[in-house]
C-alpha atoms as a PDB file:
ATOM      1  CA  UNK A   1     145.657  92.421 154.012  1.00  0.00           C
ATOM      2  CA  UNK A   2     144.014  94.759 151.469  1.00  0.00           C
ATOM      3  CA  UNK A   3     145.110  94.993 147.780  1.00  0.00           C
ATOM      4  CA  UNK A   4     143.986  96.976 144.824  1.00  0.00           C
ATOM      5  CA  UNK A   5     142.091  95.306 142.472  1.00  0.00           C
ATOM      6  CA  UNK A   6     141.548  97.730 139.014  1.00  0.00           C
ATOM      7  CA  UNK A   7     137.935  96.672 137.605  1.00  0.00           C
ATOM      8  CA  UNK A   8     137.400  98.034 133.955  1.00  0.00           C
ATOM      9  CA  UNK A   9     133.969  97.428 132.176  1.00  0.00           C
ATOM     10  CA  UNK A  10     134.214  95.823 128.439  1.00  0.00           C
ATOM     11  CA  UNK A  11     131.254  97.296 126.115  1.00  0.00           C
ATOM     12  CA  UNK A  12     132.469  94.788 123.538  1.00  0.00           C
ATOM     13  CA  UNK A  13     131.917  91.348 126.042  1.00  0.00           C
ATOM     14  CA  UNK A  14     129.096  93.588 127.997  1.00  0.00           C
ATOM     15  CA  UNK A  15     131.443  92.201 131.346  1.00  0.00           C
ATOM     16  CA  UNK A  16     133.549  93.810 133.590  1.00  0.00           C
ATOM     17  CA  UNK A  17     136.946  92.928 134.041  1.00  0.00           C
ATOM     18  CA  UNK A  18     139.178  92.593 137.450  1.00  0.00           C
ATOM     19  CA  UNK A  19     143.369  92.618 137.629  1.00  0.00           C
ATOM     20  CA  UNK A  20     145.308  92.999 141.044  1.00  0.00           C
ATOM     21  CA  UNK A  21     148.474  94.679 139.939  1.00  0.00           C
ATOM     22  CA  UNK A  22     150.588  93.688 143.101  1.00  0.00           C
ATOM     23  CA  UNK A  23     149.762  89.869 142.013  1.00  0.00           C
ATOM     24  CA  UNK A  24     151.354  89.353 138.243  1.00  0.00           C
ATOM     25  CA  UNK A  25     149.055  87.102 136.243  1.00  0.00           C
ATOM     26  CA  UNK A  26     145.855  87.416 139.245  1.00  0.00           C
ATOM     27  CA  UNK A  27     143.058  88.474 137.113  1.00  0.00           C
ATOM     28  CA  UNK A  28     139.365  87.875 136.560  1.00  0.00           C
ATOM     29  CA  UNK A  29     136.054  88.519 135.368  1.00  0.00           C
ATOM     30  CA  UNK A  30     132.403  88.962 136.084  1.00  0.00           C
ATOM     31  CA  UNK A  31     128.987  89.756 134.116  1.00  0.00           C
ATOM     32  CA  UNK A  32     128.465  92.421 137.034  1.00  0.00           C
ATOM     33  CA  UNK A  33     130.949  94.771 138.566  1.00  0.00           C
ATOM     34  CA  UNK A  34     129.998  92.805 142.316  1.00  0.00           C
ATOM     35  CA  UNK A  35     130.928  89.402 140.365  1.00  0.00           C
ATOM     36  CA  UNK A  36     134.128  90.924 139.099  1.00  0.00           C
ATOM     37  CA  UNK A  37     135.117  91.923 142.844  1.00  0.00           C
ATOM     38  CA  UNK A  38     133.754  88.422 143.980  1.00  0.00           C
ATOM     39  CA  UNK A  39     135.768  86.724 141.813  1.00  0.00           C
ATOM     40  CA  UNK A  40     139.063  88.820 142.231  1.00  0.00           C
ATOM     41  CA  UNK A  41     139.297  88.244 145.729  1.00  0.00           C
ATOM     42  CA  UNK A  42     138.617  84.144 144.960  1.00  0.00           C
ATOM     43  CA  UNK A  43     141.103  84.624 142.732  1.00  0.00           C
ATOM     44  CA  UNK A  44     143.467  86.645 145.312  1.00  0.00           C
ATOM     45  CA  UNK A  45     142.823  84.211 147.670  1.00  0.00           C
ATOM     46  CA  UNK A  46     143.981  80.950 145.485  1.00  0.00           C
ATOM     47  CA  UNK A  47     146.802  83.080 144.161  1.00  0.00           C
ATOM     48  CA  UNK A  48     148.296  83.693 147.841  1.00  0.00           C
ATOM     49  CA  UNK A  49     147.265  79.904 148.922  1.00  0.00           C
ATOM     50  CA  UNK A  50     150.472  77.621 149.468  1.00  0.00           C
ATOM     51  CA  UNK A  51     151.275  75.528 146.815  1.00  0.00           C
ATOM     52  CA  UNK A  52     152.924  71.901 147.493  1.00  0.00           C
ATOM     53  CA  UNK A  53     156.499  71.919 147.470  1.00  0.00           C
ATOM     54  CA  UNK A  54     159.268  68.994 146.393  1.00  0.00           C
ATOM     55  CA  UNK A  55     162.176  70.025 148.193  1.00  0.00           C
ATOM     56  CA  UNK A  56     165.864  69.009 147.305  1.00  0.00           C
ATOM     57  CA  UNK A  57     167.249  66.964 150.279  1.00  0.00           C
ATOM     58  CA  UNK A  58     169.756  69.441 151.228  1.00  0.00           C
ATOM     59  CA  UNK A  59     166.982  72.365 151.389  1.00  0.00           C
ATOM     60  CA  UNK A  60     165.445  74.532 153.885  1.00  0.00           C
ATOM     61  CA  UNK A  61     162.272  75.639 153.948  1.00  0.00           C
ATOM     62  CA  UNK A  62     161.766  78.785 156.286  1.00  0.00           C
ATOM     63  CA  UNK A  63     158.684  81.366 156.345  1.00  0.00           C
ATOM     64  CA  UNK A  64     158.003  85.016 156.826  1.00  0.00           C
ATOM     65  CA  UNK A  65     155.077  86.883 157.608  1.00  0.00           C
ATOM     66  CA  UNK A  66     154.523  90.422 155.894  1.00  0.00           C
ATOM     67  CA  UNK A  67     152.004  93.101 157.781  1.00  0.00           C
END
């Protein structure tokens, strides 16, 4: 799965920083542009990971797969 990650350098902080707009809130940062990406697609990766769930006793839990 490939997503677009928009990397923007900070003269101010002397850092670069990394936001997946697909993914609301997925963001990160890196002293290098390579550490940025590095730490975007960590960040992608944990964002996308299943979380535990505590389901009501009448629930259903189904999946779907996308691409």
């Amino acid at each position: 799965m490939k997503f677009r990650v928009v990397l923007e350098f900070d003269p101010v902080t002397n850092s670069y920083s990394a936001v997946c707009p697909e993914l609301p809130g997925c963001a990160s940062a890196g002293e290098t542009e390579q550490e940025a990406r590095d730490n975007i697609t960590e960040a992608i990766h944990l964002y996308l990971a299943p979380a535990e769930l505590h389901l009501a006793e009448n629930a259903k839990l189904a999946e779907v797969t996308i691409g």
